[in-house]
C-alpha atoms as a PDB file:
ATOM      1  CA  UNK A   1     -20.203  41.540 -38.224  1.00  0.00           C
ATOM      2  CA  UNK A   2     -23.254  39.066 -39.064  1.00  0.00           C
ATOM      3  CA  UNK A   3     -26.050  41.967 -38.013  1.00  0.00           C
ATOM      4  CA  UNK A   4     -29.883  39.714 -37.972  1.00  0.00           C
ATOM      5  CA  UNK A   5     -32.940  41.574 -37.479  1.00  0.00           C
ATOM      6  CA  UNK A   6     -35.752  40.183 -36.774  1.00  0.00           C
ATOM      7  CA  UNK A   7     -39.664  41.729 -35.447  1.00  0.00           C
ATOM      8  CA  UNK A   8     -42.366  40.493 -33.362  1.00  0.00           C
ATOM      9  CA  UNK A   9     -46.285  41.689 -33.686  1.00  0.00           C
ATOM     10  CA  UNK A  10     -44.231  44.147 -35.981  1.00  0.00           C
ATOM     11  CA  UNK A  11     -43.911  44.583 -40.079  1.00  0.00           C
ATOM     12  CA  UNK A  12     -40.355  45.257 -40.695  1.00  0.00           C
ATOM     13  CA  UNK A  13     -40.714  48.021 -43.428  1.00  0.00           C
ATOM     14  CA  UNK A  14     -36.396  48.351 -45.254  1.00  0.00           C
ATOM     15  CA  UNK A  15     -36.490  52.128 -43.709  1.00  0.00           C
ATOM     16  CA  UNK A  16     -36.952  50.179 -39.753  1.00  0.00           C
ATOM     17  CA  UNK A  17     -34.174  47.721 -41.113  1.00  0.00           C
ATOM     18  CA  UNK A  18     -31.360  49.916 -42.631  1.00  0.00           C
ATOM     19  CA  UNK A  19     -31.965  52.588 -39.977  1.00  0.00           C
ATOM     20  CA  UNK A  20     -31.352  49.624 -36.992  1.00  0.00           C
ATOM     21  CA  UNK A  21     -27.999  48.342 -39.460  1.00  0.00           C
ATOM     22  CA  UNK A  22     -26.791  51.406 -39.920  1.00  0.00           C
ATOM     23  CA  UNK A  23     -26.577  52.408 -36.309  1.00  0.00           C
ATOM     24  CA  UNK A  24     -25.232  49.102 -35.288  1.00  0.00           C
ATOM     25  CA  UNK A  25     -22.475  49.193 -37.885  1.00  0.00           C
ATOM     26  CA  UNK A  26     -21.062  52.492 -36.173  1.00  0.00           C
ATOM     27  CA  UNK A  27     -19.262  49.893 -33.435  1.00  0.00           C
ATOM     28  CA  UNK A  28     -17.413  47.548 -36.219  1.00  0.00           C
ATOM     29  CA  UNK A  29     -14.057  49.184 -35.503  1.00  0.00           C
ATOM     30  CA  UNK A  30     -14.897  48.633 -31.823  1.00  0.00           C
ATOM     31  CA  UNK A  31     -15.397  45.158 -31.307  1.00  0.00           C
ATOM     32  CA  UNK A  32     -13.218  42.336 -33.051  1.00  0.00           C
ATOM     33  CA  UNK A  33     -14.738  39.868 -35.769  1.00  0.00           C
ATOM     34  CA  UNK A  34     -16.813  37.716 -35.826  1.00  0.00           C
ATOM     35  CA  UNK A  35     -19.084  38.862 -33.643  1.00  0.00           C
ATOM     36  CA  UNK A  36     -22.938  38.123 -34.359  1.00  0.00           C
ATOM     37  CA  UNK A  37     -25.344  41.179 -33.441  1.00  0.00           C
ATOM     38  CA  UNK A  38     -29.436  40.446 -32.961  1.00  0.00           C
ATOM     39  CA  UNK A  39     -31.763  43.231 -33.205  1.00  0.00           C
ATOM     40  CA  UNK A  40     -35.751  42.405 -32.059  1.00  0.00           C
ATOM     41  CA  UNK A  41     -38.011  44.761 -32.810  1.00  0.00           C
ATOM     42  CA  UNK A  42     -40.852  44.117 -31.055  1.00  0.00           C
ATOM     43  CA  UNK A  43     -44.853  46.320 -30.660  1.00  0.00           C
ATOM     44  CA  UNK A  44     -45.391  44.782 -26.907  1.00  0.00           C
ATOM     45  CA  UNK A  45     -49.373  45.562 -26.775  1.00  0.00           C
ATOM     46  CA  UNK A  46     -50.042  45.881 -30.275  1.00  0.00           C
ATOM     47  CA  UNK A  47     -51.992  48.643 -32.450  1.00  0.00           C
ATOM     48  CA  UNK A  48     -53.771  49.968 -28.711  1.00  0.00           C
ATOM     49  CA  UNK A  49     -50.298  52.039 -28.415  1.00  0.00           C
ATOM     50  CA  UNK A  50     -48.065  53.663 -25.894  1.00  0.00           C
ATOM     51  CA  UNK A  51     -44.866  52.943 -24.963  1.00  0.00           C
ATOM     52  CA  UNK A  52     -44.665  49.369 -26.390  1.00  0.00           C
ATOM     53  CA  UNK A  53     -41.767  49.978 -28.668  1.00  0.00           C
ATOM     54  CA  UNK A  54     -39.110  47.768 -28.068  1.00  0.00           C
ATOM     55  CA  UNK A  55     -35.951  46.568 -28.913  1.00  0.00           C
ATOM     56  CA  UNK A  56     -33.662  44.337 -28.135  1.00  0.00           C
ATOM     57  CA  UNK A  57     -29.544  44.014 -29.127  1.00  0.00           C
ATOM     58  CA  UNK A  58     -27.345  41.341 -28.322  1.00  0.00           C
ATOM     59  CA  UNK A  59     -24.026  41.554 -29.185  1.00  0.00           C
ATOM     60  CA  UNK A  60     -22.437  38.209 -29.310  1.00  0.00           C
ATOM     61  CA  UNK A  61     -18.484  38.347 -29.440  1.00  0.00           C
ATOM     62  CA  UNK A  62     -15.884  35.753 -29.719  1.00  0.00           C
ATOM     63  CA  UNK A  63     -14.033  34.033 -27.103  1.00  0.00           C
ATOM     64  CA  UNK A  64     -16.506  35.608 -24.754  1.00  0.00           C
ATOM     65  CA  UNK A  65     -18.968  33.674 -22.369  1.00  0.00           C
ATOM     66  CA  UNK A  66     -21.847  36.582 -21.839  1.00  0.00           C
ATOM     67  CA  UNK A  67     -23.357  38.239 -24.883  1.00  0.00           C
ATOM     68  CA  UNK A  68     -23.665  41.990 -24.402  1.00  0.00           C
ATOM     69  CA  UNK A  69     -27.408  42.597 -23.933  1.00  0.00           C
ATOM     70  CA  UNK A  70     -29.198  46.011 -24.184  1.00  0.00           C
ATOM     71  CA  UNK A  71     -33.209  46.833 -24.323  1.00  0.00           C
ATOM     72  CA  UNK A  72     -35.027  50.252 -25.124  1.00  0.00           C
ATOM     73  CA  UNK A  73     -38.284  51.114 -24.589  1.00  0.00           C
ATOM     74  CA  UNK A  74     -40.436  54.364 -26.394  1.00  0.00           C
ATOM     75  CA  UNK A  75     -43.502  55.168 -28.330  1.00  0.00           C
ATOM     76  CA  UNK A  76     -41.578  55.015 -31.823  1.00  0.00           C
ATOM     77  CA  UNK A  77     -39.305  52.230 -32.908  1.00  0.00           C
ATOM     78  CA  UNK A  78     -36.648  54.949 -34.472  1.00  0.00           C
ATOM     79  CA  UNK A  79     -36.543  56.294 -30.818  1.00  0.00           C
ATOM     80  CA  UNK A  80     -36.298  52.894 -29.249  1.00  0.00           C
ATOM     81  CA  UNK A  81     -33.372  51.879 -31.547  1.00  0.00           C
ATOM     82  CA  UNK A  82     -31.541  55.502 -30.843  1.00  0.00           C
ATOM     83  CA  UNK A  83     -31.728  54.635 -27.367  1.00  0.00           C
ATOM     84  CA  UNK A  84     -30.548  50.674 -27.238  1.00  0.00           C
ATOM     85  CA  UNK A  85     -27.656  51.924 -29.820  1.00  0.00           C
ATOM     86  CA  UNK A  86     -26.594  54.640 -27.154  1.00  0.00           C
ATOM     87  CA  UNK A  87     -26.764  52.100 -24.265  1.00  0.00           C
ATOM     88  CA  UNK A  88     -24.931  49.699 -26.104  1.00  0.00           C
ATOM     89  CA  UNK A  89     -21.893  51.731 -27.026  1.00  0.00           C
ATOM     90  CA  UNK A  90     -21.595  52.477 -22.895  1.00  0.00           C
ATOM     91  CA  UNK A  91     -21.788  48.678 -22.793  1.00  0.00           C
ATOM     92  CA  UNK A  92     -19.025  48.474 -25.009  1.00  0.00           C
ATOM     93  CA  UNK A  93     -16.686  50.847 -23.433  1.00  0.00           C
ATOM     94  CA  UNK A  94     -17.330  49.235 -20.002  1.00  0.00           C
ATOM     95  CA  UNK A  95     -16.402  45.862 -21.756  1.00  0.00           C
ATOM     96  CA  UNK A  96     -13.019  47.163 -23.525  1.00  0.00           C
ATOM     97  CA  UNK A  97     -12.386  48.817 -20.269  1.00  0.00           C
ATOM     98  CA  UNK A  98     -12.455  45.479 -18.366  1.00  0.00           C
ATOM     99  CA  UNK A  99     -10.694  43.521 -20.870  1.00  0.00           C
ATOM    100  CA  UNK A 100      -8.042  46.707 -20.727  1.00  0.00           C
ATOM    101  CA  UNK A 101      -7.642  46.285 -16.588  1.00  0.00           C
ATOM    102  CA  UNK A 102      -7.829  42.549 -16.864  1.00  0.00           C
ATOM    103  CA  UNK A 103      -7.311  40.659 -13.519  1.00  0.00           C
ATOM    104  CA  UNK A 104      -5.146  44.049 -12.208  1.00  0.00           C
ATOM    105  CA  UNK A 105      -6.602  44.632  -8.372  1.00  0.00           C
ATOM    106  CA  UNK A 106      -5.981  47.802  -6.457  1.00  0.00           C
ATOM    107  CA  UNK A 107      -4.970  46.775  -3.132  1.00  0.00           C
ATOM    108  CA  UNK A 108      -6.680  49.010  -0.269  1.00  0.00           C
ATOM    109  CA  UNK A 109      -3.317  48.391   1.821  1.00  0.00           C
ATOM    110  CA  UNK A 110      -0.947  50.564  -0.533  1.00  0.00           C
ATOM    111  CA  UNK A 111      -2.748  53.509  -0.220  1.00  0.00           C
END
């Protein structure tokens, strides 16, 4: 998985960096190579504070036409990325699921 993170209004310090890969890297037996995962990290109203933390992940996998697209927002960045990483794994499931079912429909009628 090609993981790029990138910041905006923010300094991207390696703890932010490694903390955002390694929680990213916890789906790489989920998904199926090579998928391309972008992580923004972005301070929305800069040094006045609040809940301006925010981040971004889009999962990008092959073979598929819609990236899988998550956003967190908190008052810390580690918070922020805890909370996109936990979306995005519910994301995933609901993805596998789908792909699991495929075009299978339930017909009303039967039961």
């Amino acid at each position: 998985m090609t993981i790029n993170i990138s910041g905006h209004n923010v300094e991207l310090n390696e703890d932010l960096k490694s903390y955002a890969q390694e929680k990213v890297l916890k789906f790489i037996e989920m998904i199926v190579e090579p998928a391309i995962c972008d992580i923004t990290l972005s301070n929305e109203f800069g040094p006045k504070g609040g809940e301006d933390k925010l981040v971004r992940i889009t999962l990008t996998l092959p073979g598929e036409k819609n990236a899988l697209h998550v956003e967190a927002q908190t008052d810390d960045f580690f918070g922020s990325i805890d909370l996109a990483q936990e979306k995005l794994e519910r994301e995933i499931v609901k993805y596998k699921e789908k792909i699991k079912i495929g075009d299978r429909h339930i017909d009303d009628e039967i039961i």
